[in-house]
C-alpha atoms as a PDB file:
ATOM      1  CA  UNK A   1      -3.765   1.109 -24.159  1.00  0.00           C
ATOM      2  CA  UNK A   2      -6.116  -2.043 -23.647  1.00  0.00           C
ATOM      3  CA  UNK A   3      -7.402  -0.330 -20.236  1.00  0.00           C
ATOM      4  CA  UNK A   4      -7.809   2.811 -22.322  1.00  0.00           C
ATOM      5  CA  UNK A   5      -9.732   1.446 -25.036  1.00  0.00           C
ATOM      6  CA  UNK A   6     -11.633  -1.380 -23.733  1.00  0.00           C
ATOM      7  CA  UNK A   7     -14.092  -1.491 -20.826  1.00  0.00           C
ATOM      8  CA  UNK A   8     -13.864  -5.383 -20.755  1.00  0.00           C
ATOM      9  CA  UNK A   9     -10.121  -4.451 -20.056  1.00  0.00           C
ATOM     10  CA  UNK A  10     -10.771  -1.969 -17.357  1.00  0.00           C
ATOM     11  CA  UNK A  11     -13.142  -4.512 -15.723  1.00  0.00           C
ATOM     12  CA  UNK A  12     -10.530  -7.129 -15.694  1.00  0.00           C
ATOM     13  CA  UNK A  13      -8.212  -4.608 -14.135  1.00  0.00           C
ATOM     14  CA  UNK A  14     -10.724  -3.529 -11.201  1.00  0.00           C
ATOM     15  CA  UNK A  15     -11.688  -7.001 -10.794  1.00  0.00           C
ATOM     16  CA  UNK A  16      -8.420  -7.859 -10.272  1.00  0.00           C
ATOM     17  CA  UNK A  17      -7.626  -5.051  -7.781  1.00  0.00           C
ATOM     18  CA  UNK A  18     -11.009  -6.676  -5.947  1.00  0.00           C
ATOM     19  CA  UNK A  19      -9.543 -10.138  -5.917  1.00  0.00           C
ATOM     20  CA  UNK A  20      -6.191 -10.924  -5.875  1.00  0.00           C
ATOM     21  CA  UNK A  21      -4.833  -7.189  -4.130  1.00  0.00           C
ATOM     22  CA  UNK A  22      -1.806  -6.595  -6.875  1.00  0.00           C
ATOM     23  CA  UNK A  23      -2.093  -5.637 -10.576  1.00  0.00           C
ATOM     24  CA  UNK A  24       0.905  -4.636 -12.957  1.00  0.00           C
ATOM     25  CA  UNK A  25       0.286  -2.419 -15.817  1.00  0.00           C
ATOM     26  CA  UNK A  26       2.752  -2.718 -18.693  1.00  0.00           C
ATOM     27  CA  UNK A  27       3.381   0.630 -21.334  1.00  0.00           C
ATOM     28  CA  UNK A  28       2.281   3.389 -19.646  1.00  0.00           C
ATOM     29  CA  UNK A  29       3.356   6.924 -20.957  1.00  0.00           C
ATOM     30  CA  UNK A  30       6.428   7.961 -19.455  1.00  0.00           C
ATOM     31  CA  UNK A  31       4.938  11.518 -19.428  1.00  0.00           C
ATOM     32  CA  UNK A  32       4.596  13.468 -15.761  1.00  0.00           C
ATOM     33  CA  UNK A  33       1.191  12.732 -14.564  1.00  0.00           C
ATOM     34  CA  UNK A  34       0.094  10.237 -16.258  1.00  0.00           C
ATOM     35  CA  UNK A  35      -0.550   7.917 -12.781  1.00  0.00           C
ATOM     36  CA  UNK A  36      -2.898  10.682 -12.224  1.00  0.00           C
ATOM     37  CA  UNK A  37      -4.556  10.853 -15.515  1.00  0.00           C
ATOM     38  CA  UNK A  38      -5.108   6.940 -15.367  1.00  0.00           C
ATOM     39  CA  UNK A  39      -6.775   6.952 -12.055  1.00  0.00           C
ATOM     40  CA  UNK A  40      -9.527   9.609 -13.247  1.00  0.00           C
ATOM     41  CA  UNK A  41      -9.757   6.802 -15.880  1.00  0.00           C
ATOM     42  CA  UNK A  42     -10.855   4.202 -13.466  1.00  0.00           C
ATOM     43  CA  UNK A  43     -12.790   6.424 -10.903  1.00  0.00           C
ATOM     44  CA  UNK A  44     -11.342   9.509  -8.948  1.00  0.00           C
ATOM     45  CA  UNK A  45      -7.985  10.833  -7.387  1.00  0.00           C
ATOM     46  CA  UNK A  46      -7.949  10.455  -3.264  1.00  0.00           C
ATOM     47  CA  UNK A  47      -6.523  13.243  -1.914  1.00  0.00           C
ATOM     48  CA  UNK A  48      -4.132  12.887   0.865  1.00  0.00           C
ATOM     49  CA  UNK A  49      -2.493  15.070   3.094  1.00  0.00           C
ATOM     50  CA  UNK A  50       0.855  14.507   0.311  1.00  0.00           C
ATOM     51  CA  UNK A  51       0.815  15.886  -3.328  1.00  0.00           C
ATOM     52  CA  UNK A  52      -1.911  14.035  -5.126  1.00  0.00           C
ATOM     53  CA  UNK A  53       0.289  13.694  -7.634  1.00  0.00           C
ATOM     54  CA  UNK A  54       3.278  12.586  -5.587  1.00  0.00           C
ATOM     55  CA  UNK A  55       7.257  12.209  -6.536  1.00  0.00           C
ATOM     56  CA  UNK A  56       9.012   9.388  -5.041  1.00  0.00           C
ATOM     57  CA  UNK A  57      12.727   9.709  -5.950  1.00  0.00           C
ATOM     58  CA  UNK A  58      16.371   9.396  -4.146  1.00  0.00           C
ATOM     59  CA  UNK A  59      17.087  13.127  -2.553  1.00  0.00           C
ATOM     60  CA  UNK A  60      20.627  15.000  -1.630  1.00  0.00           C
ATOM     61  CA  UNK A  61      21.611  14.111   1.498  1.00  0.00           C
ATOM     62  CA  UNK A  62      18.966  11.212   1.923  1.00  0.00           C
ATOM     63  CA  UNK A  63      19.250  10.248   5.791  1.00  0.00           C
ATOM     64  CA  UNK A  64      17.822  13.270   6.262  1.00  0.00           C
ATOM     65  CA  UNK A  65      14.933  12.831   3.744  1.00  0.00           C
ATOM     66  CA  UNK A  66      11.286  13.110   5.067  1.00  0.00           C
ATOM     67  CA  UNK A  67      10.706   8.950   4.376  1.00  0.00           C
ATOM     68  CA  UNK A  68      12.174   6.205   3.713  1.00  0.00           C
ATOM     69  CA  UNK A  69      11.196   6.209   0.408  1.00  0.00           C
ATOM     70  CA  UNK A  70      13.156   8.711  -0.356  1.00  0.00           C
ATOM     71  CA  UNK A  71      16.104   7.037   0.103  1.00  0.00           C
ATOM     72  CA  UNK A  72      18.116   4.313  -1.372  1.00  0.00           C
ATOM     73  CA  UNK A  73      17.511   2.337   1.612  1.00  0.00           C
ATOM     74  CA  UNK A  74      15.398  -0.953   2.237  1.00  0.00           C
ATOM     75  CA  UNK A  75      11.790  -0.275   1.973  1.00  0.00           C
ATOM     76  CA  UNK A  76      10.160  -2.903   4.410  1.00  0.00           C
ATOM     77  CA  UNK A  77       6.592  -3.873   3.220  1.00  0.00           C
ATOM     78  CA  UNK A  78       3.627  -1.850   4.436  1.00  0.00           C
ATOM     79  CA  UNK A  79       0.688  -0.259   4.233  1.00  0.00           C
ATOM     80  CA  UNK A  80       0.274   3.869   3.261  1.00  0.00           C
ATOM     81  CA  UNK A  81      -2.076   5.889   4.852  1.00  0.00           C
ATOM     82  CA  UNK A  82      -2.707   4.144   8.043  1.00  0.00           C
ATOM     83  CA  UNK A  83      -3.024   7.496   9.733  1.00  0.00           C
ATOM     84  CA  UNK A  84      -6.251   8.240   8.640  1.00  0.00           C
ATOM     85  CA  UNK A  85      -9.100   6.543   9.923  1.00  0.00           C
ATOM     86  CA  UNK A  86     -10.088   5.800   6.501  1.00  0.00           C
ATOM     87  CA  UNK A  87      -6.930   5.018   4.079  1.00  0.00           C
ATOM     88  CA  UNK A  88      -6.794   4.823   0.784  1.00  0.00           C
ATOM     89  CA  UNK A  89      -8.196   1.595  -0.808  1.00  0.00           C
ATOM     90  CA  UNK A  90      -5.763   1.425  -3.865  1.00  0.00           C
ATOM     91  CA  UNK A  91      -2.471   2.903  -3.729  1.00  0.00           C
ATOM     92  CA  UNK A  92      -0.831   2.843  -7.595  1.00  0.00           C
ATOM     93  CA  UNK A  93       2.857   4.128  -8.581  1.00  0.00           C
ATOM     94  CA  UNK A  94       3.885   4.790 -12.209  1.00  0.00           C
ATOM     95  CA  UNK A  95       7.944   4.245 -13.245  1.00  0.00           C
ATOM     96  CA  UNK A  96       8.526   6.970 -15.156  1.00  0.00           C
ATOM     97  CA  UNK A  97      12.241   5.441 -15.139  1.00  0.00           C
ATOM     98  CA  UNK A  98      14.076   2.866 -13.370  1.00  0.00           C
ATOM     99  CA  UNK A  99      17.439   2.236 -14.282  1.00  0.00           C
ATOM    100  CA  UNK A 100      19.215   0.972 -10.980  1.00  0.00           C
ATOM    101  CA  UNK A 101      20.647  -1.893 -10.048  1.00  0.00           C
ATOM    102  CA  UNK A 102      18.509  -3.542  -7.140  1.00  0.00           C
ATOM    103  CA  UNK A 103      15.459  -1.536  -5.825  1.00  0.00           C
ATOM    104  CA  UNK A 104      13.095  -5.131  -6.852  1.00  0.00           C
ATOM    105  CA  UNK A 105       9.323  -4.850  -6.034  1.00  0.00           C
ATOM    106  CA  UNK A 106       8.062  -6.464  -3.207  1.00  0.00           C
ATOM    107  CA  UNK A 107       4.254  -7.682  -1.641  1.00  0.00           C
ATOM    108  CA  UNK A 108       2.738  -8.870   1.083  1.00  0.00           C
ATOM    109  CA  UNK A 109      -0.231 -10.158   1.158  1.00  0.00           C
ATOM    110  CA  UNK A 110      -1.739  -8.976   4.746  1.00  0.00           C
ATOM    111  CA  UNK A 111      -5.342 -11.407   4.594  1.00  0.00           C
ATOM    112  CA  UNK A 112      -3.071 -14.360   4.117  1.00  0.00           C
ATOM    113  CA  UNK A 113      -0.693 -13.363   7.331  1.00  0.00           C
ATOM    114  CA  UNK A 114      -3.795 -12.440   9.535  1.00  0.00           C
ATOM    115  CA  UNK A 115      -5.093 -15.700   8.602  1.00  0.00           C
ATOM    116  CA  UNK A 116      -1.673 -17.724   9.622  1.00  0.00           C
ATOM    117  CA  UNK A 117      -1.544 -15.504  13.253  1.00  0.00           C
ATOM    118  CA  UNK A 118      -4.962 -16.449  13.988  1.00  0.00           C
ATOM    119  CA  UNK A 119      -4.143 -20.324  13.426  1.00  0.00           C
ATOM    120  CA  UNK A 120      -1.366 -20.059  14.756  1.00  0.00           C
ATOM    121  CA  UNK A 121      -1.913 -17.863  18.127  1.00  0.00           C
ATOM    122  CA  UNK A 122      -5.324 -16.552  18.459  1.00  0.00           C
ATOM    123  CA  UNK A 123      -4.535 -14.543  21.442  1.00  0.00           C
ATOM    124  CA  UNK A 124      -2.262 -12.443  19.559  1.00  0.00           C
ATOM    125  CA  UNK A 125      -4.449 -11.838  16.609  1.00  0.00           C
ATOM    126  CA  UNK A 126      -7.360 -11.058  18.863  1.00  0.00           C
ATOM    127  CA  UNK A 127      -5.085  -8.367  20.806  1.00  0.00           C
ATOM    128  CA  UNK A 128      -4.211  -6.936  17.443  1.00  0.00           C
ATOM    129  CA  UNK A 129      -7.721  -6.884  16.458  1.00  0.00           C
ATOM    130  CA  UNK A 130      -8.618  -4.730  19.900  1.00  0.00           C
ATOM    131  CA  UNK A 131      -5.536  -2.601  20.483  1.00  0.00           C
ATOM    132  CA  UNK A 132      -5.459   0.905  18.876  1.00  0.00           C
ATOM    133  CA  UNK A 133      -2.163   1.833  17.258  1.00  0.00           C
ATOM    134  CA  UNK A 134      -1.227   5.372  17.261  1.00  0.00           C
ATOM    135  CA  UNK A 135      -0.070   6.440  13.785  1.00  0.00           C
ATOM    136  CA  UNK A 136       1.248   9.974  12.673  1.00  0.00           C
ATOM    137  CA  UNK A 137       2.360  11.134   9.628  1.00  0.00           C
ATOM    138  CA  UNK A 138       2.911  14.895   8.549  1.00  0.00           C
ATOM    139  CA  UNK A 139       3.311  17.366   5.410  1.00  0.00           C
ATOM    140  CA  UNK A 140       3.397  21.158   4.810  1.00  0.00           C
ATOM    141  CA  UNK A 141       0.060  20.525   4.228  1.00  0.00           C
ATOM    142  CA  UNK A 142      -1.138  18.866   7.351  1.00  0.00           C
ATOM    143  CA  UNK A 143      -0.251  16.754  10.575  1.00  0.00           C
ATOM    144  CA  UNK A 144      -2.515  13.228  10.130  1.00  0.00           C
ATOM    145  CA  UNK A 145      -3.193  10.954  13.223  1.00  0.00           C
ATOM    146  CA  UNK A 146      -4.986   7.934  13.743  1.00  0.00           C
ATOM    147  CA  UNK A 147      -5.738   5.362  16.901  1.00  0.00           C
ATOM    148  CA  UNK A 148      -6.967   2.203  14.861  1.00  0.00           C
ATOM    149  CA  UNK A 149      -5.677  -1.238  15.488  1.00  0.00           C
ATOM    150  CA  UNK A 150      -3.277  -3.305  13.006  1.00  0.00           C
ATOM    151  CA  UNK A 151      -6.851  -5.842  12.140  1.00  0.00           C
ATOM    152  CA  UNK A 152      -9.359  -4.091  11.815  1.00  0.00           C
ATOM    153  CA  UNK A 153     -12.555  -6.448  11.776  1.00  0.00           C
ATOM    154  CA  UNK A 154     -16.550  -5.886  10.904  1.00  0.00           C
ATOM    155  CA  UNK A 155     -19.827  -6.983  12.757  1.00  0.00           C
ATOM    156  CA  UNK A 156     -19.262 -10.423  11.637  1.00  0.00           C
ATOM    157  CA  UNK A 157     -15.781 -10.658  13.125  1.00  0.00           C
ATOM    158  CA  UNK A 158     -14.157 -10.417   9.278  1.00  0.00           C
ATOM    159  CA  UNK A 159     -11.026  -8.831   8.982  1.00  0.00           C
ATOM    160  CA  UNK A 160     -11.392  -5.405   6.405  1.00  0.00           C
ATOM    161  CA  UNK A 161      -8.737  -3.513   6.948  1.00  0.00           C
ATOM    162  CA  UNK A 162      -4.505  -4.779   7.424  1.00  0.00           C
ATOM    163  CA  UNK A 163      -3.113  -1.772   8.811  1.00  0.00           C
ATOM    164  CA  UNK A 164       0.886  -2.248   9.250  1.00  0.00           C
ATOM    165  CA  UNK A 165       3.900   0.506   8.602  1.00  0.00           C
ATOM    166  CA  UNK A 166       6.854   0.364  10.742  1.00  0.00           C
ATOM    167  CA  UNK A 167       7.424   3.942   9.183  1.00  0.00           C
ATOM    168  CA  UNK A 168       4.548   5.827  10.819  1.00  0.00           C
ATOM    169  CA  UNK A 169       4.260   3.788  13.966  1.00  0.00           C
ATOM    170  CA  UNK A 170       4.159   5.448  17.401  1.00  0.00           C
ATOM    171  CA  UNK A 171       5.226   4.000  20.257  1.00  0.00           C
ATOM    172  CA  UNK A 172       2.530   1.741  22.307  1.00  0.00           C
ATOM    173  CA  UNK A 173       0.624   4.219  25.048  1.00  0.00           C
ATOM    174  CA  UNK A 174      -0.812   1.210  26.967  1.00  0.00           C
ATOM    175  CA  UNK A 175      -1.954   0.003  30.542  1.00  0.00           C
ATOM    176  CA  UNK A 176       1.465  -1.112  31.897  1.00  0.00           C
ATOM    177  CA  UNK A 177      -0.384  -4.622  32.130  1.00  0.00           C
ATOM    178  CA  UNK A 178      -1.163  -4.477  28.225  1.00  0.00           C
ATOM    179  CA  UNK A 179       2.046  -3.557  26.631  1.00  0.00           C
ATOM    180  CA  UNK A 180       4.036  -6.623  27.349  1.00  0.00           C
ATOM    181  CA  UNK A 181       1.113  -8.972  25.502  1.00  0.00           C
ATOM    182  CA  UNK A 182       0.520  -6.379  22.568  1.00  0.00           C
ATOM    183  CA  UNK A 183       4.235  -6.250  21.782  1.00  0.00           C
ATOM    184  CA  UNK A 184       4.292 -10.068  21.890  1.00  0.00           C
ATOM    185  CA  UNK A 185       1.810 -10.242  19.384  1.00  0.00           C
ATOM    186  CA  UNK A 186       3.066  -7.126  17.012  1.00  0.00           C
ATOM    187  CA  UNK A 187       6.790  -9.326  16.978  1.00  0.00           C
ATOM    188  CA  UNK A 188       4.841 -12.044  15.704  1.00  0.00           C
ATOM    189  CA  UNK A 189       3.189 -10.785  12.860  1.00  0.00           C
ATOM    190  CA  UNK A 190       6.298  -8.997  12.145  1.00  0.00           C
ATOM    191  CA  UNK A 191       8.061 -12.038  11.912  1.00  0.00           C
ATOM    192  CA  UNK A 192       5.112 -13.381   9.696  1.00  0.00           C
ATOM    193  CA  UNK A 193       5.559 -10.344   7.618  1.00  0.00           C
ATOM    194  CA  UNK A 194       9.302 -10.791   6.906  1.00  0.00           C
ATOM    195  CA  UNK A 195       9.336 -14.358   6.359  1.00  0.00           C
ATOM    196  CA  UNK A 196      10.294 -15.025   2.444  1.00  0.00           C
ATOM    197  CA  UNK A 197       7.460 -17.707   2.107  1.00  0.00           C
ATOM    198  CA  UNK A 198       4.912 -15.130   2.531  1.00  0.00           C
ATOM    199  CA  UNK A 199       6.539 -12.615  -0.057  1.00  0.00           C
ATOM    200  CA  UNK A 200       6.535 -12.032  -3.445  1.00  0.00           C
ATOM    201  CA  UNK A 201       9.845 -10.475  -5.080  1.00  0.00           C
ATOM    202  CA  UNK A 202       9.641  -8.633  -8.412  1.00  0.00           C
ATOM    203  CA  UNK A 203      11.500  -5.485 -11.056  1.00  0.00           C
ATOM    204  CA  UNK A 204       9.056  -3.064 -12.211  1.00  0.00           C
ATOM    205  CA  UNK A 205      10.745  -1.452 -15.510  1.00  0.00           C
ATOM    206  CA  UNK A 206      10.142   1.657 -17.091  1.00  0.00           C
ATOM    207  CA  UNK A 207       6.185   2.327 -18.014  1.00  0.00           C
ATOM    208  CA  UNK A 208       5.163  -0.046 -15.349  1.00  0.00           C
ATOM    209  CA  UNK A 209       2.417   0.699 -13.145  1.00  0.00           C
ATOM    210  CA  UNK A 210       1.613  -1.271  -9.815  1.00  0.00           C
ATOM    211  CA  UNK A 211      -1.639  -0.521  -7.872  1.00  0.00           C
ATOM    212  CA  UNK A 212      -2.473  -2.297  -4.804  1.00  0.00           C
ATOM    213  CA  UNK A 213      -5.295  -3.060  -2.521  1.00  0.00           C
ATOM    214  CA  UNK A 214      -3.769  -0.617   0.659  1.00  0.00           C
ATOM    215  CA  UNK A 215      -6.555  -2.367   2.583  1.00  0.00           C
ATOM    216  CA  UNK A 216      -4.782  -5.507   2.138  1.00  0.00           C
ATOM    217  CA  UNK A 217      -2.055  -6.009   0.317  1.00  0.00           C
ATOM    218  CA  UNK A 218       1.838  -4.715   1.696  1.00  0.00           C
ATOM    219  CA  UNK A 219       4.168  -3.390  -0.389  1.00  0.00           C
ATOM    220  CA  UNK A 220       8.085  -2.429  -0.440  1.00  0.00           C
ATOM    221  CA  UNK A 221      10.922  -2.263  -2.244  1.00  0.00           C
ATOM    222  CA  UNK A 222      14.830  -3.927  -1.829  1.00  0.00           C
ATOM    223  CA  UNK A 223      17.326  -1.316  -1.472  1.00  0.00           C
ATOM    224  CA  UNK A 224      19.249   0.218  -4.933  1.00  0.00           C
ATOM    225  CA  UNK A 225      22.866   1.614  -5.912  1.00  0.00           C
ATOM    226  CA  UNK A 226      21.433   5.314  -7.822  1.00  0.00           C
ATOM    227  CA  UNK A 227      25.264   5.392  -9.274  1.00  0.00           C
ATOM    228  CA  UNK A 228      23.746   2.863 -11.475  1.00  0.00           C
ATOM    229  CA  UNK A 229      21.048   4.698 -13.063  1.00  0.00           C
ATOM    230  CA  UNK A 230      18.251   7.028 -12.182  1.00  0.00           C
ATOM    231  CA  UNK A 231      15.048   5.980 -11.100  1.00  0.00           C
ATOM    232  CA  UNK A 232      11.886   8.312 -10.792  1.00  0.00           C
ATOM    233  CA  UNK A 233       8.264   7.203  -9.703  1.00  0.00           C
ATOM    234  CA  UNK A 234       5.075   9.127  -9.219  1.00  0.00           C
ATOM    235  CA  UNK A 235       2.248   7.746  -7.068  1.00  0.00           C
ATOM    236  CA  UNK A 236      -1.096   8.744  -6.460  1.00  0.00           C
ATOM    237  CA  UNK A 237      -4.328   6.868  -4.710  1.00  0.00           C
ATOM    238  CA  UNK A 238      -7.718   6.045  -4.813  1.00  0.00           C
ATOM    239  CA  UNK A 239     -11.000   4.458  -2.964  1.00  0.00           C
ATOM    240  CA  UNK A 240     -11.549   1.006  -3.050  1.00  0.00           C
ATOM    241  CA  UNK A 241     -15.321   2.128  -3.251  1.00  0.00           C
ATOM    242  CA  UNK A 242     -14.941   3.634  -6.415  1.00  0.00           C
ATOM    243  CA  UNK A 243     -13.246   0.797  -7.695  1.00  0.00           C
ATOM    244  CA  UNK A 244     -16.763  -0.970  -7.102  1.00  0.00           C
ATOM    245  CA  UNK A 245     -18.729   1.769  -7.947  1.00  0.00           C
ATOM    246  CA  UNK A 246     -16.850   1.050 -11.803  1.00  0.00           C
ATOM    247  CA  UNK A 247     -17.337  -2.419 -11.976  1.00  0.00           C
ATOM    248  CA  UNK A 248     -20.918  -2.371 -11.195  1.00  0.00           C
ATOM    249  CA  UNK A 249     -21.120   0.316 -13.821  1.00  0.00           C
ATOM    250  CA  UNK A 250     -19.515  -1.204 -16.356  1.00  0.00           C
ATOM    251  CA  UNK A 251     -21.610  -4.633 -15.687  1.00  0.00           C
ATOM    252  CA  UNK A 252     -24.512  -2.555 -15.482  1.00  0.00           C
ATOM    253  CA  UNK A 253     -24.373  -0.901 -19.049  1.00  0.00           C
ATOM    254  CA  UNK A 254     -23.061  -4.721 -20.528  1.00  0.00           C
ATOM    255  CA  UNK A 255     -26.282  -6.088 -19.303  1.00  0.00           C
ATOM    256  CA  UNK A 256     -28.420  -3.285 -20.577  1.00  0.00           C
END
């Protein structure tokens, strides 16, 4: 209700999006589409080549489901949308309930883990910021590929864009003398990924909304027992651009 009611709210949200990657929203409506309804709040609904309003629950016979995340399994942290050249900057999900056992929130922070690789080994983090990954994802509604590498850095050699999903993934089509050296370095930020210093571990509740920065910021979820209560999310995206395009609006007509 504050972001609803307040544009000094709503600025605090999109700065926050901007700067830290991770905001939590706390009494949402637990009416279908209201994730949807609260991103034409801030700016505009992405379209993807999923649902734009998108259900993300357990299904019959779930090792057969069409993702992980429709499972009860481990979600390992990632990015969405890598397949498209341009992914979504701000991926938000919206508990309409959640009453299992397990199934915690977790984040990544991908800036802080490029920054350790390239400390730590710079050859690997400069193969990752040259190799194109191959990554596929498909829908009823379309069959989405991309060749873009996990770092994905601008003129000035600054990394803008953590690409990383285990899920969507294809295997390496390299020079036989490349593949050795870019799997070397794809282990190591894997391992930089899973290590428990570099992740943050939280329960989202019923009403809760979590949007990320998906040009930054992993995210994934422990696995859950659905004997133990049902849990039901909807998820929808937006552009990161439009998330700036608000905030200088909103400091534009405070100024006036």
């Amino acid at each position: 209700s504050d972001i609803r009611q307040s544009e000094t709210a709503l600025l605090a949200w999109c700065e926050a999006i901007r700067d830290y990657g991770l905001t939590i929203v706390r009494g949402a409506p637990n009416e279908d589409g209201e994730i949807e309804r609260f991103a034409n709040h801030v700016a505009f609904v992405r379209e993807t080549v999923y649902d734009r309003l998108h259900t993300v629950r357990a299904t019959p016979g779930e090792y057969n489901a069409y993702n992980v995340a429709s499972t009860t399994l481990e979600l390992k942290p990632h990015t969405d949308m890598p397949c498209y050249n341009n992914p979504p900057g701000v991926q938000m999900f919206h508990f309409l309930i959640n009453e299992s056992e397990g199934g915690d929130n977790t984040a990544v922070d991908g800036f802080k883990v490029a920054a350790q690789l390239k400390e730590q080994d710079p050859e690997a983090y400069e193969v990752l910021s040259k190799t194109p990954v191959h990554f596929k994802i498909s829908s009823s509604k379309g069959d989405l590929q991309s060749r873009a590498p996990h770092l994905t850095l601008d003129t000035q050699g600054n990394l803008q864009v953590f690409r990383y999903s285990n899920q969507v993934a294809q295997p390496a089509n390299l020079p036989p003398n490349e593949v050795e050296g870019f799997y070397r370095a794809y282990q190591k930020l894997g391992k930089l990924v899973e290590d428990p210093s570099n992740m943050v571990q939280f329960r989202l509740n019923t009403g809760d909304m979590m949007a990320t920065n998906n040009l930054r910021v992993m995210h994934g979820r422990r696995a859950y027992d659905p004997s133990t209560g049902e849990r039901h999310l909807q998820l929808s995206y937006m552009d990161m651009d439009d998330v700036m395009s608000r905030i200088r609006m909103i400091k534009g007509a405070q100024a006036a």
